[in-house]
PDB file of N, CA and C in Angstrom:
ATOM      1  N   UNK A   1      10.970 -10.358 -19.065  1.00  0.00           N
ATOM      2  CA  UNK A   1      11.178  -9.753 -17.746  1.00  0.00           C
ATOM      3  C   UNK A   1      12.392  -8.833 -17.806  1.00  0.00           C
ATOM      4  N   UNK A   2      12.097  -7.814 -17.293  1.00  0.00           N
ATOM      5  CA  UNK A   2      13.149  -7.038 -17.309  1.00  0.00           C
ATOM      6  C   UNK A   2      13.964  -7.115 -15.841  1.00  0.00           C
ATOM      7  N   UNK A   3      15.369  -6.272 -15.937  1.00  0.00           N
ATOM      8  CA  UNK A   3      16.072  -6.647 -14.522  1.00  0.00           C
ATOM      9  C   UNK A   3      16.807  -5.340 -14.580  1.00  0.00           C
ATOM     10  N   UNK A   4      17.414  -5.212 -13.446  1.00  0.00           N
ATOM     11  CA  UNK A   4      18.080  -4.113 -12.427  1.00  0.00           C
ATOM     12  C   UNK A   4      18.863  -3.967 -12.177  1.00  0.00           C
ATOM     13  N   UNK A   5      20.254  -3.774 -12.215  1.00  0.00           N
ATOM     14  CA  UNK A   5      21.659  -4.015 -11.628  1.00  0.00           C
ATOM     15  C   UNK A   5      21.628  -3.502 -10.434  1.00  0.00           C
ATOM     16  N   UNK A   6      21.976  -3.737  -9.167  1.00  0.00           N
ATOM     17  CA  UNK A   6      22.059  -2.612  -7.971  1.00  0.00           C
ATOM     18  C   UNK A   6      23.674  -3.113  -7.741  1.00  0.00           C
ATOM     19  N   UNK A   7      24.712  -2.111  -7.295  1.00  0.00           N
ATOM     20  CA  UNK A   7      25.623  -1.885  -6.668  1.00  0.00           C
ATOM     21  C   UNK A   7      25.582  -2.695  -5.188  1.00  0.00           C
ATOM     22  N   UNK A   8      24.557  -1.789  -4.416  1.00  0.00           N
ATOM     23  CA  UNK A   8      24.614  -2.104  -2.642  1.00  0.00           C
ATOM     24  C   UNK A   8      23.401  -3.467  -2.791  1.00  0.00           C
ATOM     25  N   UNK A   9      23.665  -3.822  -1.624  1.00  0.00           N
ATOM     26  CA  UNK A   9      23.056  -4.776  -1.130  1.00  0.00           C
ATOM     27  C   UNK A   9      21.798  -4.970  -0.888  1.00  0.00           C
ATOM     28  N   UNK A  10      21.274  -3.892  -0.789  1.00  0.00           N
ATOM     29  CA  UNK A  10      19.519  -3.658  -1.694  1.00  0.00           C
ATOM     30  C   UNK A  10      19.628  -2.649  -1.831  1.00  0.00           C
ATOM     31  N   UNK A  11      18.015  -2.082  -2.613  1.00  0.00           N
ATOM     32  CA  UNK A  11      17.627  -0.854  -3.217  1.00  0.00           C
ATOM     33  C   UNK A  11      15.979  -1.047  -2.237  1.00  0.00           C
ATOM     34  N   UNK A  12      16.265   0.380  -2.226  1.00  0.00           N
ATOM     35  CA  UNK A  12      14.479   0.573  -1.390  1.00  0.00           C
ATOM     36  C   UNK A  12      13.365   0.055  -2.714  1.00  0.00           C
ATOM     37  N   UNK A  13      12.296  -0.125  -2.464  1.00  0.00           N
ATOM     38  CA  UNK A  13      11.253  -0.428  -3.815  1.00  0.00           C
ATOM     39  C   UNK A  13      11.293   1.100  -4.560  1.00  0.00           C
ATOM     40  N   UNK A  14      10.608   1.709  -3.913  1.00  0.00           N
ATOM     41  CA  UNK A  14      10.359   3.176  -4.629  1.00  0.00           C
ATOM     42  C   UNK A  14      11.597   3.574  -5.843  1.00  0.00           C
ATOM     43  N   UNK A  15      13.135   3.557  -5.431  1.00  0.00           N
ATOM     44  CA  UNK A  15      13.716   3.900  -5.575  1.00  0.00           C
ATOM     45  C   UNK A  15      13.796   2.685  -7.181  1.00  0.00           C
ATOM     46  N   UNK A  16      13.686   1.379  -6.493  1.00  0.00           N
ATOM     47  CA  UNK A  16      14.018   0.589  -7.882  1.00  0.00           C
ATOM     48  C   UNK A  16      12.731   0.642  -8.966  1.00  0.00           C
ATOM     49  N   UNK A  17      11.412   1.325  -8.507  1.00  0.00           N
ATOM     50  CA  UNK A  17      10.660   1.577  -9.452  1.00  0.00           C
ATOM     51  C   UNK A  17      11.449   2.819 -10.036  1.00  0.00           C
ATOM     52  N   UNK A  18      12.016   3.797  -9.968  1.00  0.00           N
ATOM     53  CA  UNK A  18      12.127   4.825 -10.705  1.00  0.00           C
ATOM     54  C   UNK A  18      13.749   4.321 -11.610  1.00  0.00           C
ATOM     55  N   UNK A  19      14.717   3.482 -10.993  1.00  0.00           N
ATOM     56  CA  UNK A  19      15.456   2.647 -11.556  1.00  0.00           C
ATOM     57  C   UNK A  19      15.046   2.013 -13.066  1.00  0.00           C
ATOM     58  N   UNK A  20      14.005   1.623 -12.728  1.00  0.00           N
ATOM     59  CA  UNK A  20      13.512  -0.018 -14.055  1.00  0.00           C
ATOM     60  C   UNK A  20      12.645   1.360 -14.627  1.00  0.00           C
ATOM     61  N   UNK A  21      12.215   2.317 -14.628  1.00  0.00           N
ATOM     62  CA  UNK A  21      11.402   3.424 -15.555  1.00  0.00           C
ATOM     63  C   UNK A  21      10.374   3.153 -15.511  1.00  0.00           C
ATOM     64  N   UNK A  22       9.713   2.373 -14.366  1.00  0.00           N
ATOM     65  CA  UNK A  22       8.007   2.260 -14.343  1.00  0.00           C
ATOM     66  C   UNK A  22       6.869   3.537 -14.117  1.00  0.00           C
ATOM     67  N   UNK A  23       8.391   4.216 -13.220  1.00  0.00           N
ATOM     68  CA  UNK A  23       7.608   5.775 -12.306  1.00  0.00           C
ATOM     69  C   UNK A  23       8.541   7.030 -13.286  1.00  0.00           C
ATOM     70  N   UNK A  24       7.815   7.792 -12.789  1.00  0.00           N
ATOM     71  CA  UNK A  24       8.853   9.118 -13.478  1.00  0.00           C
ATOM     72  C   UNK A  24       9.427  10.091 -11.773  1.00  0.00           C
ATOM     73  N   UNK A  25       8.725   9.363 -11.006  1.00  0.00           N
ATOM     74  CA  UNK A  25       9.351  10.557  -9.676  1.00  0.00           C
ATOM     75  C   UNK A  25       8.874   9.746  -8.731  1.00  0.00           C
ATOM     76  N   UNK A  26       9.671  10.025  -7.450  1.00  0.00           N
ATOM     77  CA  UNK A  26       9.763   9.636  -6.214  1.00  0.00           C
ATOM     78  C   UNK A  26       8.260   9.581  -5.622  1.00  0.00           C
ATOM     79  N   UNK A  27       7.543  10.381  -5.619  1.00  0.00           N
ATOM     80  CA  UNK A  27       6.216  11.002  -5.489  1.00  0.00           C
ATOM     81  C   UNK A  27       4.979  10.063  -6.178  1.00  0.00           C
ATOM     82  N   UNK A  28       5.325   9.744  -7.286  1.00  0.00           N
ATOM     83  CA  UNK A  28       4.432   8.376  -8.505  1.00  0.00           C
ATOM     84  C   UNK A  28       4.777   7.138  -7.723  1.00  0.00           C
ATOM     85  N   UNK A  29       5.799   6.906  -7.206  1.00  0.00           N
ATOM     86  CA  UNK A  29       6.610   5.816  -6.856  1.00  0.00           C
ATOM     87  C   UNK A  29       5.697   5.334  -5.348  1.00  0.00           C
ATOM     88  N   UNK A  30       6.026   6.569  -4.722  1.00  0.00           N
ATOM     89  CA  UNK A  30       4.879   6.730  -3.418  1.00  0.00           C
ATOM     90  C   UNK A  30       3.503   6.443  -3.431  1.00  0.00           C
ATOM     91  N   UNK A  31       3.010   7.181  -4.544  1.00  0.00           N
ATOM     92  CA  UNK A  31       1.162   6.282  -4.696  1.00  0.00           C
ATOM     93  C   UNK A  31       1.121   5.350  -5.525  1.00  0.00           C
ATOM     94  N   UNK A  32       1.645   4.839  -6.052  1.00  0.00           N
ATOM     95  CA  UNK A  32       1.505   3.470  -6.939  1.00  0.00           C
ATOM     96  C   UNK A  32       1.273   2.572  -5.515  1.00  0.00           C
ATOM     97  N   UNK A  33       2.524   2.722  -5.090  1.00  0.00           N
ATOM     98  CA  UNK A  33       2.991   1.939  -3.884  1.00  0.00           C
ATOM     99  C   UNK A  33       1.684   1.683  -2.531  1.00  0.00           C
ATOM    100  N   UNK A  34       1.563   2.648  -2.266  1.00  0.00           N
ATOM    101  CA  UNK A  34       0.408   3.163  -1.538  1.00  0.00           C
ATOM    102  C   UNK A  34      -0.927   2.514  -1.803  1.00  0.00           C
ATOM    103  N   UNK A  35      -1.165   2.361  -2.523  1.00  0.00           N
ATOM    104  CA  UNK A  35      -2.580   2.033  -3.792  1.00  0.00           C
ATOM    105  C   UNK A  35      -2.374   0.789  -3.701  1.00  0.00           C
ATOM    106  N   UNK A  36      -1.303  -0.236  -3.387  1.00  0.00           N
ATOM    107  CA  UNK A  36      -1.320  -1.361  -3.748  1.00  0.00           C
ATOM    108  C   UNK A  36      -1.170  -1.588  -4.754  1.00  0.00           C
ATOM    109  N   UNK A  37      -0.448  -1.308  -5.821  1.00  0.00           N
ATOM    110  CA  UNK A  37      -0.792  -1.191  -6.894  1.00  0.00           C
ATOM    111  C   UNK A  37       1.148  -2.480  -7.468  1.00  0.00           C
ATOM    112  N   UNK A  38       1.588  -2.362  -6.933  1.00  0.00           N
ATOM    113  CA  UNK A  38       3.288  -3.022  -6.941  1.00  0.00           C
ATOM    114  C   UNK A  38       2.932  -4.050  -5.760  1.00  0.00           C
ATOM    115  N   UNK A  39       3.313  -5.377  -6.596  1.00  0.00           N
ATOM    116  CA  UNK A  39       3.710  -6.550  -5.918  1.00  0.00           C
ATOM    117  C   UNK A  39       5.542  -6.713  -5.854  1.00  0.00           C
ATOM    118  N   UNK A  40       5.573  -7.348  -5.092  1.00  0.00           N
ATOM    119  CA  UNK A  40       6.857  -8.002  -4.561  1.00  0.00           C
ATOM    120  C   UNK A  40       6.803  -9.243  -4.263  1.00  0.00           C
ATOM    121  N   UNK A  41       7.659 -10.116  -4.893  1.00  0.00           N
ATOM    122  CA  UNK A  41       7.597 -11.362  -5.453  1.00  0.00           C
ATOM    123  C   UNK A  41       6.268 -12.147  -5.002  1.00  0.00           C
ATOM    124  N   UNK A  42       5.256 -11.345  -5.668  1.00  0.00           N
ATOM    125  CA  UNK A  42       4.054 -11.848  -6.170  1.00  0.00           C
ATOM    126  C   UNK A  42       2.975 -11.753  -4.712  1.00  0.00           C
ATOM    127  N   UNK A  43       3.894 -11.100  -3.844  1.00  0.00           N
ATOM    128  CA  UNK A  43       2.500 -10.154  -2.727  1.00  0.00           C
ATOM    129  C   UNK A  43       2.895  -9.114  -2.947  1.00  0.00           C
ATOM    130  N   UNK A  44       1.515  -8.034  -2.746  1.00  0.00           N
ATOM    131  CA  UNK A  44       1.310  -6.814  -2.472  1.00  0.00           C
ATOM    132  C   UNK A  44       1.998  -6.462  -1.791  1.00  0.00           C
ATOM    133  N   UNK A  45       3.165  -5.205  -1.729  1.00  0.00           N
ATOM    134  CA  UNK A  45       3.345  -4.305  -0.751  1.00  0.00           C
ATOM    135  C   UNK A  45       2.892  -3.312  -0.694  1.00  0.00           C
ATOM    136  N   UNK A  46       2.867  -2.650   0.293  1.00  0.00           N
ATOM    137  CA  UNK A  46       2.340  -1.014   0.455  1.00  0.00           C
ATOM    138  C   UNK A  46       3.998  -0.306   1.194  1.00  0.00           C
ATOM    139  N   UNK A  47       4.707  -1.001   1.533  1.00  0.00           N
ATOM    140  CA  UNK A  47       5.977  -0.113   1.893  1.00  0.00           C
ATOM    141  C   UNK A  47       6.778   0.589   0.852  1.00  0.00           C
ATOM    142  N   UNK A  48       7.543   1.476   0.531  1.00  0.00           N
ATOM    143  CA  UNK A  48       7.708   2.356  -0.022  1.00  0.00           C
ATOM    144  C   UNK A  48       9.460   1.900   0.428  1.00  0.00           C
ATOM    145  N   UNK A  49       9.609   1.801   1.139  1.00  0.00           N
ATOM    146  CA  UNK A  49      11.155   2.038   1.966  1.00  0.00           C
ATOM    147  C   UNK A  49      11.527   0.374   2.277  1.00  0.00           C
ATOM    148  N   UNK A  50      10.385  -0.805   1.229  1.00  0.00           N
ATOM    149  CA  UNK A  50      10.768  -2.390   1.211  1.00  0.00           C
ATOM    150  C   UNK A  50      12.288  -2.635   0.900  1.00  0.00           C
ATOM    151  N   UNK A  51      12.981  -3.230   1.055  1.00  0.00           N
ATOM    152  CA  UNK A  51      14.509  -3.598   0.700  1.00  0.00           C
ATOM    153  C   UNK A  51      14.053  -4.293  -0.521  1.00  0.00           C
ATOM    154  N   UNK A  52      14.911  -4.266  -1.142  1.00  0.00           N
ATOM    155  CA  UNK A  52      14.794  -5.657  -2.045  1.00  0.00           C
ATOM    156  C   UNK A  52      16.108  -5.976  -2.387  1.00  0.00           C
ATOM    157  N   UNK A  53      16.518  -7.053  -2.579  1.00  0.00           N
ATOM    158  CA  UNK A  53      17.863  -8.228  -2.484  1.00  0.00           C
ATOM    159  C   UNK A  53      17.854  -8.812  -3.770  1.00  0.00           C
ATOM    160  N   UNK A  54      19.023  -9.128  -4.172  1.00  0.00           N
ATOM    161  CA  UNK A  54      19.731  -9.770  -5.264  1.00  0.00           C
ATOM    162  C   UNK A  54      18.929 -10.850  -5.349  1.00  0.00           C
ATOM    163  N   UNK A  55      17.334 -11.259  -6.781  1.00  0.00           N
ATOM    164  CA  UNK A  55      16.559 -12.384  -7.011  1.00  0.00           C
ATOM    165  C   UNK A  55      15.755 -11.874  -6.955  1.00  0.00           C
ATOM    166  N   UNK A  56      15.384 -10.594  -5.866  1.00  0.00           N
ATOM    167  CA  UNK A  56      13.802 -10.308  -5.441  1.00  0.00           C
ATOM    168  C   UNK A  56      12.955  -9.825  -6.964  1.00  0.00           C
ATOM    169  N   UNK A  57      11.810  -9.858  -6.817  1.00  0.00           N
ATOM    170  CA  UNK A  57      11.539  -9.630  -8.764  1.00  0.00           C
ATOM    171  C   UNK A  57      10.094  -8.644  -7.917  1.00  0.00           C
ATOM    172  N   UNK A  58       9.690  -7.844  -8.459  1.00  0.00           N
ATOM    173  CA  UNK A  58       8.512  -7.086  -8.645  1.00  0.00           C
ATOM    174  C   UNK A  58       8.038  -6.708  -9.689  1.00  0.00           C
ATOM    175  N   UNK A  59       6.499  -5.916  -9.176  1.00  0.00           N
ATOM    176  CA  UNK A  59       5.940  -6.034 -10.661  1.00  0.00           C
ATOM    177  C   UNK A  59       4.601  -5.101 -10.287  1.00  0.00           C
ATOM    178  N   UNK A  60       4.680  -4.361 -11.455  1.00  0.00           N
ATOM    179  CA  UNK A  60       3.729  -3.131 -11.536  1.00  0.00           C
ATOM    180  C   UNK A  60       3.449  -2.798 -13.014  1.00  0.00           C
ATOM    181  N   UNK A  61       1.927  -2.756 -12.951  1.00  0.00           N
ATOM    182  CA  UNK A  61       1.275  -2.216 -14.109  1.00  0.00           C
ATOM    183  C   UNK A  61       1.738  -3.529 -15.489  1.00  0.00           C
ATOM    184  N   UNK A  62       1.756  -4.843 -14.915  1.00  0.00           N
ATOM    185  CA  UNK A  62       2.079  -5.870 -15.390  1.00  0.00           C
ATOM    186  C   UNK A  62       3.853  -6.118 -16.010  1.00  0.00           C
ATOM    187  N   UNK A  63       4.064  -5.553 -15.518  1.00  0.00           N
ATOM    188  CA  UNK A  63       5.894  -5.602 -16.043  1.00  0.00           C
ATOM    189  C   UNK A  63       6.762  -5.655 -14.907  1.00  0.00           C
ATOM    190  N   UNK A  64       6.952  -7.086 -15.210  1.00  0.00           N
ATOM    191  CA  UNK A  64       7.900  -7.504 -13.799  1.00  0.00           C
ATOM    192  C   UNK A  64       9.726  -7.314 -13.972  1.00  0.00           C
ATOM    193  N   UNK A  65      10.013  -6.844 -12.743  1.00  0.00           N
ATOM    194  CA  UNK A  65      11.349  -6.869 -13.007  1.00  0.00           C
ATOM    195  C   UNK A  65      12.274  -7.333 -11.827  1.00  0.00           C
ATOM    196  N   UNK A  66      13.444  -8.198 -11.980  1.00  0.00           N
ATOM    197  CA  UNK A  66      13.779  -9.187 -11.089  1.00  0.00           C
ATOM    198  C   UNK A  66      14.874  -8.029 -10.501  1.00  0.00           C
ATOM    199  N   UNK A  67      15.483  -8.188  -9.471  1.00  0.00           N
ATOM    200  CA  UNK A  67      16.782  -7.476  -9.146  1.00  0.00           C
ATOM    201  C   UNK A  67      17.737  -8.041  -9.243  1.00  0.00           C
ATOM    202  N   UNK A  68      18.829  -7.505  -9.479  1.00  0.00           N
ATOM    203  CA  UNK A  68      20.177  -8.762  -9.631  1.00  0.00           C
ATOM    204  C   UNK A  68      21.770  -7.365  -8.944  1.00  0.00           C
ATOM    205  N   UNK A  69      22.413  -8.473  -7.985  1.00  0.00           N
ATOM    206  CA  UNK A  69      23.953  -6.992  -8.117  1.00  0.00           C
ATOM    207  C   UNK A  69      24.886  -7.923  -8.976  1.00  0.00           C
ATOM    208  N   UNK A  70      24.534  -8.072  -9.945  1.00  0.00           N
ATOM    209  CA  UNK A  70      25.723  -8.260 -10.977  1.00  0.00           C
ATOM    210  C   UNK A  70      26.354  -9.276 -11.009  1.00  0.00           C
ATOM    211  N   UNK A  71      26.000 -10.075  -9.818  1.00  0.00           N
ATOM    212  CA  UNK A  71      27.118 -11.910  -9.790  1.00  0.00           C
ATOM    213  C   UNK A  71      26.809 -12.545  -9.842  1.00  0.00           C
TER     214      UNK A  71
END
């Protein structure tokens, strides 16, 4: 499993897919998302603008990655 460092107190999804290198652009990030295609801790989202928090883990195109801010 791979993981994420975030600074702030969450990261939008979209944003932490292009973070962990699943997406190559904001735009990929958007229809993956869209498509259903990215779970969040193991349900489907379709939000684009989801928070995700220090533990939260997702997972797309079978490669999950947990979030962590560093403590």
């Amino acid at each position: 499993m791979q993981t994420i460092t975030i600074r702030d107190e969450f990261i939008k999804l979209g944003q932490a897919l292009k973070l962990a290198g699943l997406v190559e652009s904001g735009v990929m990030a958007k229809i993956v998302i869209q498509d259903g295609q990215v779970k969040v801790n193991d349900v489907v989202d379709t939000q684009r603008g989801k928070k995700l928090y220090n533990g939260d883990i997702f997972e797309f195109n079978n490669t999950k990655v947990k979030v962590t801010n560093g403590n």
